[in-house]
PDB file of N, CA and C in Angstrom:
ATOM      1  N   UNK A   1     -65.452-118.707  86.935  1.00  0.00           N
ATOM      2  CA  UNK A   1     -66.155-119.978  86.823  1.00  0.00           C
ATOM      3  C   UNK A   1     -65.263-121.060  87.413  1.00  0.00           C
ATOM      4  N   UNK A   2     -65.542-121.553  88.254  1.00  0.00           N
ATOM      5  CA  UNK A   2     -64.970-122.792  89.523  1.00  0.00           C
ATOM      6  C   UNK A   2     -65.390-124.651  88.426  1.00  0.00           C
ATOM      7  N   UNK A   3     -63.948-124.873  87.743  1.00  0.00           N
ATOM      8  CA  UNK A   3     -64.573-125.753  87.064  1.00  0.00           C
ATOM      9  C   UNK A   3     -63.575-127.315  88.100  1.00  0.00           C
ATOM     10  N   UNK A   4     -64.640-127.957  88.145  1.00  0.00           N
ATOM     11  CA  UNK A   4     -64.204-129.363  89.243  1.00  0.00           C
ATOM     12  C   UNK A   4     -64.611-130.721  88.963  1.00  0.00           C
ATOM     13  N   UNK A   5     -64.439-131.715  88.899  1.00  0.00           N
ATOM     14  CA  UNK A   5     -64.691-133.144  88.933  1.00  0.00           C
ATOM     15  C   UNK A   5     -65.905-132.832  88.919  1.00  0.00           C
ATOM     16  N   UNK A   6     -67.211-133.464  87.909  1.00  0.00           N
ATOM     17  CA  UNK A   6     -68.297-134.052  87.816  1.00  0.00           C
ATOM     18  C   UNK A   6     -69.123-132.576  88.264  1.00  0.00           C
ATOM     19  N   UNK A   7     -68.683-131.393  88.118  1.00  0.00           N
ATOM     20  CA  UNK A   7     -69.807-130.364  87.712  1.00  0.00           C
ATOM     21  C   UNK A   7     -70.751-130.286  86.671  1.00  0.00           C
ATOM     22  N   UNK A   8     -71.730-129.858  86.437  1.00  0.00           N
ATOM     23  CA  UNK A   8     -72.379-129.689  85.754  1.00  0.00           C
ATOM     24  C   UNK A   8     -72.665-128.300  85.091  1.00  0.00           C
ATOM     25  N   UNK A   9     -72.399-128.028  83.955  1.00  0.00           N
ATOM     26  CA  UNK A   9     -72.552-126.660  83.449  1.00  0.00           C
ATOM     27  C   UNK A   9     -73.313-126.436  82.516  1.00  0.00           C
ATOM     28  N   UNK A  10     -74.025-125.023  82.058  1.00  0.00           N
ATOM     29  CA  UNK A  10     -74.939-125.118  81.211  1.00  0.00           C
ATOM     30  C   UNK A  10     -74.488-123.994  80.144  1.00  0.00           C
ATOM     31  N   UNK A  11     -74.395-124.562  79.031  1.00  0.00           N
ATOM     32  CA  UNK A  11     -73.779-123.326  78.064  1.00  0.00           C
ATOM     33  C   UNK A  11     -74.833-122.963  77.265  1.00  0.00           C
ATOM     34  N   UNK A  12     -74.969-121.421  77.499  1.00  0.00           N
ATOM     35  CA  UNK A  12     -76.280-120.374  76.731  1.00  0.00           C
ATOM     36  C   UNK A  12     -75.934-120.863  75.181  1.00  0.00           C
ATOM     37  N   UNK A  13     -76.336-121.186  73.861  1.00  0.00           N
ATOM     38  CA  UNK A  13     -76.100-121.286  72.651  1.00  0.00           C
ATOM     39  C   UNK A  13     -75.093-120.931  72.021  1.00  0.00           C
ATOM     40  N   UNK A  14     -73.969-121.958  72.221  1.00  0.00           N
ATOM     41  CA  UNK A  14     -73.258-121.875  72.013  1.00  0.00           C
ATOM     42  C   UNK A  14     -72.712-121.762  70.729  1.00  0.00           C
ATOM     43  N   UNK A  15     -71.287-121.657  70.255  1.00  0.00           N
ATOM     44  CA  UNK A  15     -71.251-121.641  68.691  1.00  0.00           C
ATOM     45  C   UNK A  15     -69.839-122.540  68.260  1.00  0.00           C
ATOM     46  N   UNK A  16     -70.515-123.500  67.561  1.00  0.00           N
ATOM     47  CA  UNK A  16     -69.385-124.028  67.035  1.00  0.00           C
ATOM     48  C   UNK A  16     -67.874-123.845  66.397  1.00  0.00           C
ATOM     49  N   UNK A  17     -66.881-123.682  66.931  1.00  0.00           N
ATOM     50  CA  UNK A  17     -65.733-123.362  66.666  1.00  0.00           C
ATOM     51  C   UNK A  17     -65.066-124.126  65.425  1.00  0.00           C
ATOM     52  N   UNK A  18     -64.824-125.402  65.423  1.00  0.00           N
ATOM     53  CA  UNK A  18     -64.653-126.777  64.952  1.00  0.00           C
ATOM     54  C   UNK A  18     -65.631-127.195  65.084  1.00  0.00           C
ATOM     55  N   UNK A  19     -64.585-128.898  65.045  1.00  0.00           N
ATOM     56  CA  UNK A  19     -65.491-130.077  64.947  1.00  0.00           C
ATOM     57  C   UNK A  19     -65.624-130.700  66.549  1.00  0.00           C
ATOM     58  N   UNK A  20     -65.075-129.929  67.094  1.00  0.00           N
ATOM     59  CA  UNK A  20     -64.592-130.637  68.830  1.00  0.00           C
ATOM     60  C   UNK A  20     -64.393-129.735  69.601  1.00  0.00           C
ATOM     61  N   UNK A  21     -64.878-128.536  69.274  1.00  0.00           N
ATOM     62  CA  UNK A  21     -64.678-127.072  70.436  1.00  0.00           C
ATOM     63  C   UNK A  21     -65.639-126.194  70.269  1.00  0.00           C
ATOM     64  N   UNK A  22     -66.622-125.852  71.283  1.00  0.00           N
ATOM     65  CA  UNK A  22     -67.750-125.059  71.221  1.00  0.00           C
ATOM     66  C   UNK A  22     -67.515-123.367  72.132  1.00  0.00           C
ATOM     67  N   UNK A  23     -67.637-122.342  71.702  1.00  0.00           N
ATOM     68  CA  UNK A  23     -67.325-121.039  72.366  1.00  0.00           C
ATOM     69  C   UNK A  23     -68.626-120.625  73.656  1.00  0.00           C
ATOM     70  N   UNK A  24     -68.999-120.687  74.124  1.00  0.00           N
ATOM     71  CA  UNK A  24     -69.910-120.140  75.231  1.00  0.00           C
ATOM     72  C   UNK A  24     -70.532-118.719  74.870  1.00  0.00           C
ATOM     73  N   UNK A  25     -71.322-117.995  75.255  1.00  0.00           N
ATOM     74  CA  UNK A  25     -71.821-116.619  74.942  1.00  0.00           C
ATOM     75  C   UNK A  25     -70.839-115.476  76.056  1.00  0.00           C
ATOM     76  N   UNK A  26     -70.051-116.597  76.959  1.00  0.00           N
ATOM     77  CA  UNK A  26     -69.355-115.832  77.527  1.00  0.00           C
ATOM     78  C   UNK A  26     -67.648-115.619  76.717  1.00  0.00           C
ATOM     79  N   UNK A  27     -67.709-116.230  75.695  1.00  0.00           N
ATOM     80  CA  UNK A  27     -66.433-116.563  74.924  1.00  0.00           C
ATOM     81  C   UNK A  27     -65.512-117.377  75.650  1.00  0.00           C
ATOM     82  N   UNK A  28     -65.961-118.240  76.375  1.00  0.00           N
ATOM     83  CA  UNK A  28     -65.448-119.758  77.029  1.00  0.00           C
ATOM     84  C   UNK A  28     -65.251-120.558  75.871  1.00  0.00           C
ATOM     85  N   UNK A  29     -64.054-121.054  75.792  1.00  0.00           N
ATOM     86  CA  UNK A  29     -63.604-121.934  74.411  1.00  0.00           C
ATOM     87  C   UNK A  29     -64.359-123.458  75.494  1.00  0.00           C
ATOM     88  N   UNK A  30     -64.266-124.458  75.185  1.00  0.00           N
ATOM     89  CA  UNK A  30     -64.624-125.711  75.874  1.00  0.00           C
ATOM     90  C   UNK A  30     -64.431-126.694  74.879  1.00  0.00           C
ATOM     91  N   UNK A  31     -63.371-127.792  74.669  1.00  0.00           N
ATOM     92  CA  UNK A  31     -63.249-129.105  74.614  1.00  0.00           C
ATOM     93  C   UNK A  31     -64.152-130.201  74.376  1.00  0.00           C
ATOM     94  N   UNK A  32     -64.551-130.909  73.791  1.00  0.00           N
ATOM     95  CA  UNK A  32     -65.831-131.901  73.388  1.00  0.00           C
ATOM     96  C   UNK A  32     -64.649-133.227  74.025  1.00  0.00           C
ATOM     97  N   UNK A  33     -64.939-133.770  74.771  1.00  0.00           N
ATOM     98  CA  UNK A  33     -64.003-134.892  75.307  1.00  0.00           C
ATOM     99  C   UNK A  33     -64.055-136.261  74.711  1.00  0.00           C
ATOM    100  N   UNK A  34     -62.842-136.379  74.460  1.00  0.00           N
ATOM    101  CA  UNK A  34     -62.505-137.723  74.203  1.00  0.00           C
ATOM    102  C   UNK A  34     -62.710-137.836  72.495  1.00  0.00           C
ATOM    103  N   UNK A  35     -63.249-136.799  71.551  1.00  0.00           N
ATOM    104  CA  UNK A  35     -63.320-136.759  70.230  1.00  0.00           C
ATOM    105  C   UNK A  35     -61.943-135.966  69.819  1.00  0.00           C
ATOM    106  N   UNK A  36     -61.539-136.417  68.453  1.00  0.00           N
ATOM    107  CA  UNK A  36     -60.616-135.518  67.841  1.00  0.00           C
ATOM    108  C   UNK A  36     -60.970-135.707  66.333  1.00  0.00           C
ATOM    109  N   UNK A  37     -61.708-134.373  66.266  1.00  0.00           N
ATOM    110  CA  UNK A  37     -61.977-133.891  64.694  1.00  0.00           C
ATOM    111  C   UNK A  37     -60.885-133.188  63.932  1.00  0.00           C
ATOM    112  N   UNK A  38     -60.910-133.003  62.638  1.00  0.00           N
ATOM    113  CA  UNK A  38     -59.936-132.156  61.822  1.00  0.00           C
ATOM    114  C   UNK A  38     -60.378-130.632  62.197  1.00  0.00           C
ATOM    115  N   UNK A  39     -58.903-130.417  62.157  1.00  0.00           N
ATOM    116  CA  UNK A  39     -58.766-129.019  62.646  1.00  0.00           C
ATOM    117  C   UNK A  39     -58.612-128.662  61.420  1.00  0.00           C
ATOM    118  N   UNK A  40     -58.810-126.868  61.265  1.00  0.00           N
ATOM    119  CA  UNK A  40     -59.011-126.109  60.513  1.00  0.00           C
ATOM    120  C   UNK A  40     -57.799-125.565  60.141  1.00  0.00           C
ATOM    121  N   UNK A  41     -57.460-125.029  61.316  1.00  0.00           N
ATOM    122  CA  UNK A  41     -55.879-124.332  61.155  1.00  0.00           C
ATOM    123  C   UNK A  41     -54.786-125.468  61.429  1.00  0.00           C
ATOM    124  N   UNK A  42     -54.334-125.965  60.781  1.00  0.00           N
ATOM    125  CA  UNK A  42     -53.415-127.246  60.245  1.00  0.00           C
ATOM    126  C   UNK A  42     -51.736-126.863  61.716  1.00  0.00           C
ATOM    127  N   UNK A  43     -52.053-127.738  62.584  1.00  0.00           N
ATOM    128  CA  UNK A  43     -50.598-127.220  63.555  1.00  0.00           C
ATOM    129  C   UNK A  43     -50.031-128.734  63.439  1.00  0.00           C
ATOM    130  N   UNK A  44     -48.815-128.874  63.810  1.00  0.00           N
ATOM    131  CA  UNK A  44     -47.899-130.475  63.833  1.00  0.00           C
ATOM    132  C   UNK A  44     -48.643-131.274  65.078  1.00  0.00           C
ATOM    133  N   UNK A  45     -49.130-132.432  64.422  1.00  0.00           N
ATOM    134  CA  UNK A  45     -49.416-133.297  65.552  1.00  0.00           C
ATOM    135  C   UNK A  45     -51.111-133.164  65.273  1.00  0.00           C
ATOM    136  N   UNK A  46     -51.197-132.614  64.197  1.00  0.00           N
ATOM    137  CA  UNK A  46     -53.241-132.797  64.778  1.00  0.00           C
ATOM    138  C   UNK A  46     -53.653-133.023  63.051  1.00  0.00           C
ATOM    139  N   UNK A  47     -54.919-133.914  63.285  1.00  0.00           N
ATOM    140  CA  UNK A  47     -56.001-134.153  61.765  1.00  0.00           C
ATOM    141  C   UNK A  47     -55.629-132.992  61.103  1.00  0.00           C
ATOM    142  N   UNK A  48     -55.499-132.638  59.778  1.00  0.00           N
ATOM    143  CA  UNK A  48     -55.323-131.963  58.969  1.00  0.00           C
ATOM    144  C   UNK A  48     -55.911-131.783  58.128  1.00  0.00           C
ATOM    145  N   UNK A  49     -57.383-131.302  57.730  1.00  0.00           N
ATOM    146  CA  UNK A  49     -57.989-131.680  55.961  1.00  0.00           C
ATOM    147  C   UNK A  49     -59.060-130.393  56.019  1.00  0.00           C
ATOM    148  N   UNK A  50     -58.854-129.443  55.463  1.00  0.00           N
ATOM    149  CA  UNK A  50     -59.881-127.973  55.273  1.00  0.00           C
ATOM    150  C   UNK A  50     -61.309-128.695  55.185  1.00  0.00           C
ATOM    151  N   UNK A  51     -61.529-129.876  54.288  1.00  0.00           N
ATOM    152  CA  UNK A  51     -62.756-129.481  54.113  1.00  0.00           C
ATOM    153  C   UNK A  51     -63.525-130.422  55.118  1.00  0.00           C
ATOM    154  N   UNK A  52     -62.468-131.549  54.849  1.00  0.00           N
ATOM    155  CA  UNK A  52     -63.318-132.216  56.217  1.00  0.00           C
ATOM    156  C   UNK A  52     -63.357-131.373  57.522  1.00  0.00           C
ATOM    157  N   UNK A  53     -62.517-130.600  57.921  1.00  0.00           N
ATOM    158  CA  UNK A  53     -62.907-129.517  58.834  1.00  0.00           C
ATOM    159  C   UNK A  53     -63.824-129.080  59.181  1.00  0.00           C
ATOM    160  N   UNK A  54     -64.241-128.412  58.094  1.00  0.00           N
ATOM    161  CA  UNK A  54     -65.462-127.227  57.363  1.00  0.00           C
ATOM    162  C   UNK A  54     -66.567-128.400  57.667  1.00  0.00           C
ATOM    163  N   UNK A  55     -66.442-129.122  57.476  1.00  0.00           N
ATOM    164  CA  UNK A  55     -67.733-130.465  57.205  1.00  0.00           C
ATOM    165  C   UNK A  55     -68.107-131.060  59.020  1.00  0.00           C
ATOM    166  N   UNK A  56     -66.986-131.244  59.385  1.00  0.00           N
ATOM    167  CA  UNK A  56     -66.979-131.409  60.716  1.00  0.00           C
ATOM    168  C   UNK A  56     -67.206-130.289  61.766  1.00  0.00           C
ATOM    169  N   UNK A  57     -67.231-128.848  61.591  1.00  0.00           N
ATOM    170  CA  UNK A  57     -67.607-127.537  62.379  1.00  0.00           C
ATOM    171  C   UNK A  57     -69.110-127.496  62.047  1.00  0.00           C
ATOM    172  N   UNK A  58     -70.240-127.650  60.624  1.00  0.00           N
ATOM    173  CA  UNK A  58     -70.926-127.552  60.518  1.00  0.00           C
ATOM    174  C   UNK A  58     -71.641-128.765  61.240  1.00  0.00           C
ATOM    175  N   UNK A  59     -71.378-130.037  60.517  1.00  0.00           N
ATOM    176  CA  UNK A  59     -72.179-131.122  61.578  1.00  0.00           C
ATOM    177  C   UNK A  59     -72.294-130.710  63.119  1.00  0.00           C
ATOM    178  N   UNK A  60     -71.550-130.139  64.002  1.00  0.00           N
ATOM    179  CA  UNK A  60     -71.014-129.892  65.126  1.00  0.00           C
ATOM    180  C   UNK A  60     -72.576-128.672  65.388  1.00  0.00           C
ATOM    181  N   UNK A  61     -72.208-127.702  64.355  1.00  0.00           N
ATOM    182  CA  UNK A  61     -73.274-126.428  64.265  1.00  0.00           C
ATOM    183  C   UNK A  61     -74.548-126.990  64.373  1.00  0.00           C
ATOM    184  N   UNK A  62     -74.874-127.748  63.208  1.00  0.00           N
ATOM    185  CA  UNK A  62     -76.223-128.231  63.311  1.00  0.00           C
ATOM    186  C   UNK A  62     -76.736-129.183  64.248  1.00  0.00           C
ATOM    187  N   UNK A  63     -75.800-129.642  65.015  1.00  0.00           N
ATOM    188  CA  UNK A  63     -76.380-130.862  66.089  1.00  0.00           C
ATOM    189  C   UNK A  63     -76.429-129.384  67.644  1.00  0.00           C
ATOM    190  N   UNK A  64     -75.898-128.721  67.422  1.00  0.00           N
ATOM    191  CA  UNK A  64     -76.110-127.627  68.603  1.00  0.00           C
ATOM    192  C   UNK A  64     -77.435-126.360  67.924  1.00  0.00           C
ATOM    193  N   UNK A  65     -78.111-126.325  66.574  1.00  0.00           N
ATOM    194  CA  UNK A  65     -78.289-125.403  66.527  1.00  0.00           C
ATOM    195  C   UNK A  65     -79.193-124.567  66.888  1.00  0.00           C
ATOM    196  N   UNK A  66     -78.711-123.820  67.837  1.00  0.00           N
ATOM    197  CA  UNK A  66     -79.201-122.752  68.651  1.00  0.00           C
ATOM    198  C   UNK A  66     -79.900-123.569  70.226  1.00  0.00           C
ATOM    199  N   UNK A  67     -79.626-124.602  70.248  1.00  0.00           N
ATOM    200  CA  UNK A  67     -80.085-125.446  71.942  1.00  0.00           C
ATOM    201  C   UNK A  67     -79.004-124.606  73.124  1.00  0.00           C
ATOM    202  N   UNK A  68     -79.616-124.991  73.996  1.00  0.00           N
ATOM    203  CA  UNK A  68     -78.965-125.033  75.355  1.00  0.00           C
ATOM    204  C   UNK A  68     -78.029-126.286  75.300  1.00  0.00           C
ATOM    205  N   UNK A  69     -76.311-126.247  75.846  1.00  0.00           N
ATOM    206  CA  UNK A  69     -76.180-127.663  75.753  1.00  0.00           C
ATOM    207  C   UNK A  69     -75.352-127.697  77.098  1.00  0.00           C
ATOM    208  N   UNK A  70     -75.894-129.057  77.613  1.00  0.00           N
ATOM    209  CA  UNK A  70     -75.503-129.124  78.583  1.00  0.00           C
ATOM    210  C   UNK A  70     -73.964-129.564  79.167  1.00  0.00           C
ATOM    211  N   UNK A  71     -73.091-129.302  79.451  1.00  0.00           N
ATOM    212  CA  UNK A  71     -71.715-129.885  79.357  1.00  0.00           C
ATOM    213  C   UNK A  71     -71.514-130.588  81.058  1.00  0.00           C
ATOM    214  N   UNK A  72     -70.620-131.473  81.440  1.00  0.00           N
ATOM    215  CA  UNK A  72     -69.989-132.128  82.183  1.00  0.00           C
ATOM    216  C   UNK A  72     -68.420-132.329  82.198  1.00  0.00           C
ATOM    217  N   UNK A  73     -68.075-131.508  83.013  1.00  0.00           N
ATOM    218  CA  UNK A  73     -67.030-131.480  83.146  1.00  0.00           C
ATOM    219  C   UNK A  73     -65.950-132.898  83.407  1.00  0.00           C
ATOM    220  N   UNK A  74     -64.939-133.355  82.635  1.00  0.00           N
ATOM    221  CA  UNK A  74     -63.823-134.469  83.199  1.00  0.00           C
ATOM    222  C   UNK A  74     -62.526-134.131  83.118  1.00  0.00           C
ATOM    223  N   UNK A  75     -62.107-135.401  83.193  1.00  0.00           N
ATOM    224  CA  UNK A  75     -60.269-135.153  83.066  1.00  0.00           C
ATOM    225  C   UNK A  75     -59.920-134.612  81.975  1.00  0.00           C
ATOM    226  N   UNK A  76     -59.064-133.778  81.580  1.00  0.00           N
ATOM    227  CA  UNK A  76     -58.689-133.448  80.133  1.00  0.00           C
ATOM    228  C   UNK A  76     -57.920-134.224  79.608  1.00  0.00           C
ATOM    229  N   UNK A  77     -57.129-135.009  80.179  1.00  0.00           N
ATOM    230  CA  UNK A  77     -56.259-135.721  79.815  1.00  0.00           C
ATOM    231  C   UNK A  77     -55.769-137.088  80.550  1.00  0.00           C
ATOM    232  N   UNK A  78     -57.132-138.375  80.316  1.00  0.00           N
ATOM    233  CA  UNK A  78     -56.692-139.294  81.309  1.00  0.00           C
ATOM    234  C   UNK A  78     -55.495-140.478  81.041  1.00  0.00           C
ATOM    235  N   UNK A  79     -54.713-139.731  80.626  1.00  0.00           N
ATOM    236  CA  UNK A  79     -53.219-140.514  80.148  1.00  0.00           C
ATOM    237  C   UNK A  79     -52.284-140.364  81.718  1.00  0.00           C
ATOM    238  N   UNK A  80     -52.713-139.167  81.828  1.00  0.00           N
ATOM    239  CA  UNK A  80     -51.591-138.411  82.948  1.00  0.00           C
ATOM    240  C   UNK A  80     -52.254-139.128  84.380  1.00  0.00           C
ATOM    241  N   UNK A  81     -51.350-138.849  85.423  1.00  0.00           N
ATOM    242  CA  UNK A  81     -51.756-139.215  86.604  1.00  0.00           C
ATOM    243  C   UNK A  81     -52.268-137.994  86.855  1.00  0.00           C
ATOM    244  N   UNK A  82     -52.914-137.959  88.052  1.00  0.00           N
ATOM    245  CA  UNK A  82     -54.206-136.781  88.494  1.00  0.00           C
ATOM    246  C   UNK A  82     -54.824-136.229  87.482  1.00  0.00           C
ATOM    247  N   UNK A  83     -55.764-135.464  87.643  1.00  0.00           N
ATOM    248  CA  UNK A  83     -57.033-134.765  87.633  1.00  0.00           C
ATOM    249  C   UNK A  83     -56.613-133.723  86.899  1.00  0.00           C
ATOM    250  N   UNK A  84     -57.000-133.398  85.533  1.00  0.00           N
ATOM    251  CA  UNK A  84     -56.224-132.252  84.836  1.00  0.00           C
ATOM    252  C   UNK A  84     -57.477-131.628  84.613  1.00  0.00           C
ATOM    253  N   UNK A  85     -57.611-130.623  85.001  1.00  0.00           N
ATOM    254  CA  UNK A  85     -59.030-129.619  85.105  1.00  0.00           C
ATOM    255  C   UNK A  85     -59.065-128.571  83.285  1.00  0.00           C
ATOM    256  N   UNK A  86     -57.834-128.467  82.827  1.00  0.00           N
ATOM    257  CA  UNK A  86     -57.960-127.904  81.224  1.00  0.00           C
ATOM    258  C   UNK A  86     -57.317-128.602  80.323  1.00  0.00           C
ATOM    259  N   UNK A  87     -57.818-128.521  79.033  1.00  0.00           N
ATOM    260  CA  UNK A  87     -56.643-129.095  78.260  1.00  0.00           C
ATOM    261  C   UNK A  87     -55.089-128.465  78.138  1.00  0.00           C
ATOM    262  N   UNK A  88     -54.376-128.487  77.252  1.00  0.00           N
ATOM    263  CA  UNK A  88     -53.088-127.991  77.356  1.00  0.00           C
ATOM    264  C   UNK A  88     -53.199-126.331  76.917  1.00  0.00           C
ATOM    265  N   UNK A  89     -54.356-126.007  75.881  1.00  0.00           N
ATOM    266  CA  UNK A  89     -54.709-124.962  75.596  1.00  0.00           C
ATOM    267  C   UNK A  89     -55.358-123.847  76.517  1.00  0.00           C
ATOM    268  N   UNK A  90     -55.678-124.443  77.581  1.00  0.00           N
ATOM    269  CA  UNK A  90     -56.613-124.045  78.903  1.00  0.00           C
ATOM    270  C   UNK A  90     -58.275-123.692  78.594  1.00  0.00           C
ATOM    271  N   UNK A  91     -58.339-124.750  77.660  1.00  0.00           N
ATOM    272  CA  UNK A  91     -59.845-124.927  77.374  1.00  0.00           C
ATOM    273  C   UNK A  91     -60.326-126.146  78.281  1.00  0.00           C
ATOM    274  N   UNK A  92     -61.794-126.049  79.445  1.00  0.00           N
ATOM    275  CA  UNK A  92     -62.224-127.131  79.949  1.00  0.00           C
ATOM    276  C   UNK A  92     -62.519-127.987  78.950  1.00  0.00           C
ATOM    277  N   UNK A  93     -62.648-129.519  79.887  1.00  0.00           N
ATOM    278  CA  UNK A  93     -62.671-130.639  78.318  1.00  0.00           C
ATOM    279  C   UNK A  93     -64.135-131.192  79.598  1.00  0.00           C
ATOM    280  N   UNK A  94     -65.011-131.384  78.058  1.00  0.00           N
ATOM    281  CA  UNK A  94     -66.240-132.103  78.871  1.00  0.00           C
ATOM    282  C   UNK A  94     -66.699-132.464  77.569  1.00  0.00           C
ATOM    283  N   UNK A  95     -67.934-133.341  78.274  1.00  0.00           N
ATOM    284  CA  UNK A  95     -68.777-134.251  77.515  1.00  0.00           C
ATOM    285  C   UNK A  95     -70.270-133.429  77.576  1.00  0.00           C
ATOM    286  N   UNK A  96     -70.684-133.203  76.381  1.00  0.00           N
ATOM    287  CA  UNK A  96     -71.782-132.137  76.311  1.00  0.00           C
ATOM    288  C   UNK A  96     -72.459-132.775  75.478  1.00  0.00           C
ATOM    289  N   UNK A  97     -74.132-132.162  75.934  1.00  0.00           N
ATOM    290  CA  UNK A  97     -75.536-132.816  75.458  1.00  0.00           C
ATOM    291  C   UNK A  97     -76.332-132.046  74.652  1.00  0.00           C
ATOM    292  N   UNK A  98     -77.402-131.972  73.897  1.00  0.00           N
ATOM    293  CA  UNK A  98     -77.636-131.178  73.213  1.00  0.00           C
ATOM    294  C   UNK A  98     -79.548-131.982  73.624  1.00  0.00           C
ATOM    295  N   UNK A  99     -80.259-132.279  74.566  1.00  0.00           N
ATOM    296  CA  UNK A  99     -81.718-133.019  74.903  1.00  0.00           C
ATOM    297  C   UNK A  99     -81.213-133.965  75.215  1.00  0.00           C
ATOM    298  N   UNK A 100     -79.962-133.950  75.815  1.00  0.00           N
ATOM    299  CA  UNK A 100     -79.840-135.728  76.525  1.00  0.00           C
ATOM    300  C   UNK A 100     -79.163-136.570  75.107  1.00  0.00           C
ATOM    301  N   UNK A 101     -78.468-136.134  73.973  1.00  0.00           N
ATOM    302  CA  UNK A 101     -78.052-136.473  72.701  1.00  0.00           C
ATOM    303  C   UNK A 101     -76.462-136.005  73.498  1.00  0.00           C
ATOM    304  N   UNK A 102     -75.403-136.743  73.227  1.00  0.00           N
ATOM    305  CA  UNK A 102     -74.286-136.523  73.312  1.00  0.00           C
ATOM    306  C   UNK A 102     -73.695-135.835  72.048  1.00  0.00           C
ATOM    307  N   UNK A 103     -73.480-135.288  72.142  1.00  0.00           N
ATOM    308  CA  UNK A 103     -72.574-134.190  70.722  1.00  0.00           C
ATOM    309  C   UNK A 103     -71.244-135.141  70.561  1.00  0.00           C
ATOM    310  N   UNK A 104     -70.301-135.297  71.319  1.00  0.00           N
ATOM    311  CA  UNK A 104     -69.223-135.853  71.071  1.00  0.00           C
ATOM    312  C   UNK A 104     -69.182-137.726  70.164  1.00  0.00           C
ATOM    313  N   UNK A 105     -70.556-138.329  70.979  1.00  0.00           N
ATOM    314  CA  UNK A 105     -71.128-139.787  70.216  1.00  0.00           C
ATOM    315  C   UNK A 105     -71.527-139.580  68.871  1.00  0.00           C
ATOM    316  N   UNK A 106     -72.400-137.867  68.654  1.00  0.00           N
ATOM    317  CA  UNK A 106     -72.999-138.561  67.175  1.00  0.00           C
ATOM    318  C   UNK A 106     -72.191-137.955  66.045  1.00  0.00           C
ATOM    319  N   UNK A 107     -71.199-136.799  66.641  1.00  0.00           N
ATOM    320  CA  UNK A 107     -69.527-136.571  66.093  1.00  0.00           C
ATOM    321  C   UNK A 107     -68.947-137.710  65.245  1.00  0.00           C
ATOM    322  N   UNK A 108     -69.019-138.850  66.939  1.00  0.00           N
ATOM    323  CA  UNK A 108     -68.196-139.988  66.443  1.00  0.00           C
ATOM    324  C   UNK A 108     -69.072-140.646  65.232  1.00  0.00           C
ATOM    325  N   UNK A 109     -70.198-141.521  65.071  1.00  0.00           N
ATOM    326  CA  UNK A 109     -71.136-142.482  64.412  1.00  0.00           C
ATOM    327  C   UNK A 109     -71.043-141.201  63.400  1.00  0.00           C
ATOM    328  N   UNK A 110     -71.539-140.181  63.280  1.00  0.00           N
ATOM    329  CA  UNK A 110     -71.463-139.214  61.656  1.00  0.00           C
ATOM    330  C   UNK A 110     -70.360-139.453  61.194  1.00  0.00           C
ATOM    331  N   UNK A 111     -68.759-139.955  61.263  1.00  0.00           N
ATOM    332  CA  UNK A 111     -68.241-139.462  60.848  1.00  0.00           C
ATOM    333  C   UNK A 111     -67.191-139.064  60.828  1.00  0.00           C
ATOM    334  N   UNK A 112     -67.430-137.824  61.945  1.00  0.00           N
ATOM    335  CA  UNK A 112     -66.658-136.329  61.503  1.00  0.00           C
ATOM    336  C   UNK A 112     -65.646-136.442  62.815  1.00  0.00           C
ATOM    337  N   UNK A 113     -65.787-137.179  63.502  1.00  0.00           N
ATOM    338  CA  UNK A 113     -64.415-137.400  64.607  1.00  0.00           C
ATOM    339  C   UNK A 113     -63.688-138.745  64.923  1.00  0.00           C
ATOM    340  N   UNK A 114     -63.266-138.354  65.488  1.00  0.00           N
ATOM    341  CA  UNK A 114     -62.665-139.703  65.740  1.00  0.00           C
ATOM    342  C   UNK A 114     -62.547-139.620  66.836  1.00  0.00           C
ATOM    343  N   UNK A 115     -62.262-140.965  68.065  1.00  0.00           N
ATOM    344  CA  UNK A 115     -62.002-141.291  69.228  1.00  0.00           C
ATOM    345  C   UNK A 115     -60.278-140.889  69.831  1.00  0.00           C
ATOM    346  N   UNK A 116     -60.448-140.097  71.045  1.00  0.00           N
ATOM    347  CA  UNK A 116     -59.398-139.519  71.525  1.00  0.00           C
ATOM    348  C   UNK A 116     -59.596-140.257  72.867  1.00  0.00           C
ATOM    349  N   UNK A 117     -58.561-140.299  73.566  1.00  0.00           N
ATOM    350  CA  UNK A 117     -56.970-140.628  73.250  1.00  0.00           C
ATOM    351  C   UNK A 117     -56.903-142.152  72.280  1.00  0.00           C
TER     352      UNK A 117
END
């Protein structure tokens, strides 16, 4: 999969990982851009809280559940100079739709993420 500036990709029903990472049917991890929800597995440097986790993977579930969603590929990281095509994990980072509904916006207004960087 050839991922580039302002592609457009379409992920078969996907499944919520978290609160900010969706798996593909091809087991493509993918990035929700520019959100940072609580992570589950607690590492140095990231949101920390099980249940808000748990609370934030399901909201995530039910705003995808069982749609086609459409993703758009961007920078993973627009801190850096150039064009960073993965995050540091080598998951693509995009902004994904669920009918033209941004997943990563109603993340943010529910709640369950917060604004990254």
């Amino acid at each position: 999969m050839l991922l580039a500036a302002l592609q457009v990709v379409i992920l078969c029903t996907p499944v919520a990982v978290d609160g900010d990472t969706l798996r593909d049917c091809d087991g493509v991890y993918w990035r929700i851009a520019r959100i940072d929800a609580p992570e589950l597995r607690c590492r140095r440097g990231t949101l920390c809280d099980r249940t808000a986790a748990l609370e934030a993977k399901n909201a995530l579930a039910r705003l995808i559940d069982g749609s086609v969603v459409t993703c758009h590929v961007v920078d993973a990281d627009p801190r850096l100079a150039g064009y960073q095509p993965r995050d540091r994990f080598g998951r693509p980072v995009a902004t994904c739709a669920v009918n033209n509904h941004d997943l990563g916006r109603s993340m943010l207004i529910d709640g369950h993420a917060q604004p990254w960087p």
